[in-house]
Protein backbone atom coordinates (compact mmCIF):
# COMPACT_ATOMS: atom_id res chain seq x y z
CA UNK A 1 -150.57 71.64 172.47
CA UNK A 2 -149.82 70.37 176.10
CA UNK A 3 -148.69 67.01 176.94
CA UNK A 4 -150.62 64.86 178.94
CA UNK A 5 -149.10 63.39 182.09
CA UNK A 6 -148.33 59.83 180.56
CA UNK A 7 -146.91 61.75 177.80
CA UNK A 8 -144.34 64.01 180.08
CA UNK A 9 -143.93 60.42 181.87
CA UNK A 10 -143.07 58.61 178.40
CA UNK A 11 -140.71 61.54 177.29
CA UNK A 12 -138.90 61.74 180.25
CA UNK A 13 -137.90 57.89 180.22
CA UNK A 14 -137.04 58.08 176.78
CA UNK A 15 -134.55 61.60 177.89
CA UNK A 16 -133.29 59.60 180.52
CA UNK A 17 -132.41 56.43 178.82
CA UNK A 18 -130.91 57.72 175.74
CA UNK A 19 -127.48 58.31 177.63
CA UNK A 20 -128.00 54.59 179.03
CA UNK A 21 -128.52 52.90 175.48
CA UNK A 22 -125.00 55.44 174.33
CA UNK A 23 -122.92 53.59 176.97
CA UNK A 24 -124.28 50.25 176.78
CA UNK A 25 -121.96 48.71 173.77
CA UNK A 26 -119.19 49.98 171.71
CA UNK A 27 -119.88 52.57 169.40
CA UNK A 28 -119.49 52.06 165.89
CA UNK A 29 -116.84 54.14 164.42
CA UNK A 30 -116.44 55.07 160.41
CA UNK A 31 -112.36 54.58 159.89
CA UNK A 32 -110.85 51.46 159.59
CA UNK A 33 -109.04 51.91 163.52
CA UNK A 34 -108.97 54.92 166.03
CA UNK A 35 -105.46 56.57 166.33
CA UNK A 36 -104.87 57.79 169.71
CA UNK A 37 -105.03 61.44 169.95
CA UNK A 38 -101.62 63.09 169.58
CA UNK A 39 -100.53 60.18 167.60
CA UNK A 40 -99.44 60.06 164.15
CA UNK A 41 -100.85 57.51 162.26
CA UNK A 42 -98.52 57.59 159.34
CA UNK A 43 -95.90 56.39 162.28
CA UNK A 44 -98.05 53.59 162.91
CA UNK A 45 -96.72 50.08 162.45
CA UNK A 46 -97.63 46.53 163.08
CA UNK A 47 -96.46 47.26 166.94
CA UNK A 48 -99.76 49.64 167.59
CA UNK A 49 -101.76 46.39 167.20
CA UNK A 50 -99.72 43.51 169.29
CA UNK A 51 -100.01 43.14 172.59
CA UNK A 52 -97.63 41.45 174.41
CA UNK A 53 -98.50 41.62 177.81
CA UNK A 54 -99.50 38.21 177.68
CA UNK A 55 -96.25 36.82 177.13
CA UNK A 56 -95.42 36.48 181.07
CA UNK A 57 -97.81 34.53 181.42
CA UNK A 58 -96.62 31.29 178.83
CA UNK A 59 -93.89 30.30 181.07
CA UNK A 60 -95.39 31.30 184.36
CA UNK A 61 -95.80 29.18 187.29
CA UNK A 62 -99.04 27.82 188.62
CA UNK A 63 -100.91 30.60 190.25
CA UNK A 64 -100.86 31.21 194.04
CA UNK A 65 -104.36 33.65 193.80
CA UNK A 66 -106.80 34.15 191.64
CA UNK A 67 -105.89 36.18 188.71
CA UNK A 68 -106.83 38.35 185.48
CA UNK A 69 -104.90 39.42 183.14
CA UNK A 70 -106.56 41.86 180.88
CA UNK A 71 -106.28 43.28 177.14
CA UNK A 72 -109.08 45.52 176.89
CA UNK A 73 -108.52 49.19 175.59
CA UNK A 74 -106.97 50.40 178.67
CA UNK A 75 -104.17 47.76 178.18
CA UNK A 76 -104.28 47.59 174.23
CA UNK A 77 -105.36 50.96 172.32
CA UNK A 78 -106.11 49.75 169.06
CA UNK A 79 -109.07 47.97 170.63
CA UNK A 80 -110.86 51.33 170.66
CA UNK A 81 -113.77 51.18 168.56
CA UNK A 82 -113.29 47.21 167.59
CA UNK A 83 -115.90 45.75 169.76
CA UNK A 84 -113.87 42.65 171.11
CA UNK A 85 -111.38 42.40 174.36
CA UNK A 86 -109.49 39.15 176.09
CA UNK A 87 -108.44 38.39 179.61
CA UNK A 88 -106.75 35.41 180.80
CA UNK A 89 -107.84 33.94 184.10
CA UNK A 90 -105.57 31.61 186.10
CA UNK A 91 -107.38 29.88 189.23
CA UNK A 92 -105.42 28.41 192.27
CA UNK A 93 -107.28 25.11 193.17
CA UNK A 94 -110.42 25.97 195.34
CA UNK A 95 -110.36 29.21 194.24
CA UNK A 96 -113.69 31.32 193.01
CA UNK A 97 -113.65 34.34 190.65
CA UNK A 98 -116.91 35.89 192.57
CA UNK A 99 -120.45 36.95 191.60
CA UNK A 100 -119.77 40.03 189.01
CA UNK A 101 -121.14 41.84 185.66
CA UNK A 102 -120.30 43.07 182.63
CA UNK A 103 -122.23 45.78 181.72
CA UNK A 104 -121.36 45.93 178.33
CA UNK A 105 -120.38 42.48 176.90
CA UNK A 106 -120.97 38.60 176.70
CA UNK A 107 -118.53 37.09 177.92
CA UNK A 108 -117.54 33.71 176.00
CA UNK A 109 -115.23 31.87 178.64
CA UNK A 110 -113.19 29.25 176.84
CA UNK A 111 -111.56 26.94 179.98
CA UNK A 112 -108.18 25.64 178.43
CA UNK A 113 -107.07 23.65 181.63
CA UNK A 114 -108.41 22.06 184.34
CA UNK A 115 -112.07 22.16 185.60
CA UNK A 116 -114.41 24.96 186.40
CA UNK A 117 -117.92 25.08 187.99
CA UNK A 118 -119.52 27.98 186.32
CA UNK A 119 -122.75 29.72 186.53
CA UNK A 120 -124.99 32.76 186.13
CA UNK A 121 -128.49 33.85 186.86
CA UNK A 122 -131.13 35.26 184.63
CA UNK A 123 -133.40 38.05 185.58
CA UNK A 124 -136.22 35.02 186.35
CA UNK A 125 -133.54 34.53 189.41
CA UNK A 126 -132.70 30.63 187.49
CA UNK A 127 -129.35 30.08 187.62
CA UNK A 128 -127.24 27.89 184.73
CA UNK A 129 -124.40 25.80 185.66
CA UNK A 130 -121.75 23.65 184.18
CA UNK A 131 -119.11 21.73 185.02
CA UNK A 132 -116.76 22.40 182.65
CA UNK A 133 -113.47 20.11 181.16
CA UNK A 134 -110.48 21.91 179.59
CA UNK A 135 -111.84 22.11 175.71
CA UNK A 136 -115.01 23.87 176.93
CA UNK A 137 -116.66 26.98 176.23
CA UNK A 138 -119.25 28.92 178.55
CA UNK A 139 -121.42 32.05 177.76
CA UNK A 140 -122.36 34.65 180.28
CA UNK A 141 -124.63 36.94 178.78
CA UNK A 142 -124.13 40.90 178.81
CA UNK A 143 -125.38 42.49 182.26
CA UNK A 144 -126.03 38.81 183.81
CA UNK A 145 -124.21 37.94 187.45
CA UNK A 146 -121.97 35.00 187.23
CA UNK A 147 -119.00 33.36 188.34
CA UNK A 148 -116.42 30.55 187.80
CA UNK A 149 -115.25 28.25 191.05
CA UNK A 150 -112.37 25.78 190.85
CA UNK A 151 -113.66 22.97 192.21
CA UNK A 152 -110.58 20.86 191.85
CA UNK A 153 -108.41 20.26 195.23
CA UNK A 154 -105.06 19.90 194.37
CA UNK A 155 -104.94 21.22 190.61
CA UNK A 156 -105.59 24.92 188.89
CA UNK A 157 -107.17 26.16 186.36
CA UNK A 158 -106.75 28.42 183.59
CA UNK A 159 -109.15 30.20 181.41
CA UNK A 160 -109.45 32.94 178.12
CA UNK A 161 -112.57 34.96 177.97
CA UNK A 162 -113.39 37.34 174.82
CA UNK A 163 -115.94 39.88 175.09
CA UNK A 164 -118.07 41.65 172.42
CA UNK A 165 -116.41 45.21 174.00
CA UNK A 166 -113.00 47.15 174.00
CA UNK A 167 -114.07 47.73 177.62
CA UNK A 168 -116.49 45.15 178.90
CA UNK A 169 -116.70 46.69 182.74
CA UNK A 170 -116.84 44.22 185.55
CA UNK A 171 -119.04 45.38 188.60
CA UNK A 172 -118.21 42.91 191.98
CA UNK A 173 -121.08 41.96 193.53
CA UNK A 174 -119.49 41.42 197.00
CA UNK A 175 -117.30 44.47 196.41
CA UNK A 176 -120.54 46.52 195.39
CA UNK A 177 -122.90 45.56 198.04
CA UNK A 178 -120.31 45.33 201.10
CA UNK A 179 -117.39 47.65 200.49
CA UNK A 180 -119.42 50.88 198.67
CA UNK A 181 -120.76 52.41 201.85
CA UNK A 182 -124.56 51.04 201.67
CA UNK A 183 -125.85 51.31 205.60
CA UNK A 184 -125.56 48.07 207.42
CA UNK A 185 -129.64 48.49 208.36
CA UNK A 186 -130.30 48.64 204.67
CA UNK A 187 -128.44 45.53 203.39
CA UNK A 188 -129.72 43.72 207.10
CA UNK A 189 -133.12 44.56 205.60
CA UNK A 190 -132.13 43.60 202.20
CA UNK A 191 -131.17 40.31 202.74
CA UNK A 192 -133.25 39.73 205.67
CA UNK A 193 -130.73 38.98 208.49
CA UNK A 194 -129.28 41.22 210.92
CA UNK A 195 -126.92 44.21 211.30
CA UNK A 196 -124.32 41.58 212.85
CA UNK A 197 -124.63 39.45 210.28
CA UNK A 198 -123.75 42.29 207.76
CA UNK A 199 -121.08 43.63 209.73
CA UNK A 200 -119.06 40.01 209.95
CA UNK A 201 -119.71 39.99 206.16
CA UNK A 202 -117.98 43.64 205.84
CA UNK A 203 -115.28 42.42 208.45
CA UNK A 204 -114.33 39.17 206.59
CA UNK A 205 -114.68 40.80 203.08
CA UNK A 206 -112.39 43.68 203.89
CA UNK A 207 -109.77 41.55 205.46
């Protein structure tokens, strides 16, 4: 029997989102942990799961720029398959940690000194803030822009956010839209302004 149109329509969505709804979490896995390939696991020790690239960070001065350290599964392989991933965040006062995504986590931001203004937008285009105190925890939901802005002149800020992924992504707004190649007529249209306009934008992102 042939398909109608809306049915060739329907299937084809569903053929083209399957890979989508593959990549958009962690997958579950069926062993307790994933060795890495070429590893033995009857070698493996209490070292395969500690990370200690954290540890510079305990005695480290205040930060000069806006930093993120990460312990994802890139950094920490015996996140693979576990669903959960840290970075610490150290903010130099005034500094912003701009308009991103992650793709494929919440992110649960839990501010353990100094202030942050954070934020993110919903796909009604209403955006959430909060100021928050050291103590606080924030929630950026999975695939949502938002950002965190040290608002405080003279003091920084640090921050630990967990993620429901091994490998969260982040996706740059401003690195996306200005330093990917997009023509400068497209994004003038886009954001109705100018070429100029865009091409100051490019010129002070890229310096």
């Amino acid at each position: 029997m042939a398909l109608t149109v809306k049915q060739r329509f329907f299937l084809t969505i569903l053929v083209l989102s399957f890979p989508l709804s593959a990549i958009s979490g962690d997958p579950d896995i069926i062993s307790d942990f994933v060795v890495p390939m070429g590893v033995n696991n009857t070698l493996l020790d209490g070292n395969f799961f500690t990370y200690t690239g954290m540890r510079p960070l305990i005695n480290s001065d205040p930060p000069t720029n806006f930093t993120v350290t990460k312990a994802t599964m890139a950094e920490f392989p015996a996140l693979n398959g576990q669903s959960v991933s840290y970075a610490v965040l150290q903010y130099p006062a005034g500094s912003v940690n701009p308009p991103h995504t992650h793709p494929r986590a919440t992110e649960l931001l839990f501010l353990t000194y100094g202030v942050l203004e954070v934020g993110f937008v919903d796909t009604t285009n209403k955006l959430f803030t909060q100021r928050l105190q050291a103590g606080d925890i924030f929630a950026s939901p999975k695939g949502l822009v938002h950002y965190q802005f040290n608002c405080a002149e003279n003091d920084f800020a640090v921050a630990v956010s967990a993620f429901g992924s091994a490998a969260a992504g982040t996706v740059s707004v401003p690195s996306t839209v200005l330093a990917t190649g997009i023509d400068d007529e497209i994004l003038a249209k886009s954001f109705k302004t100018d070429v100029y306009t865009i091409q100051k934008l490019k010129a002070g992102f890229c310096t």
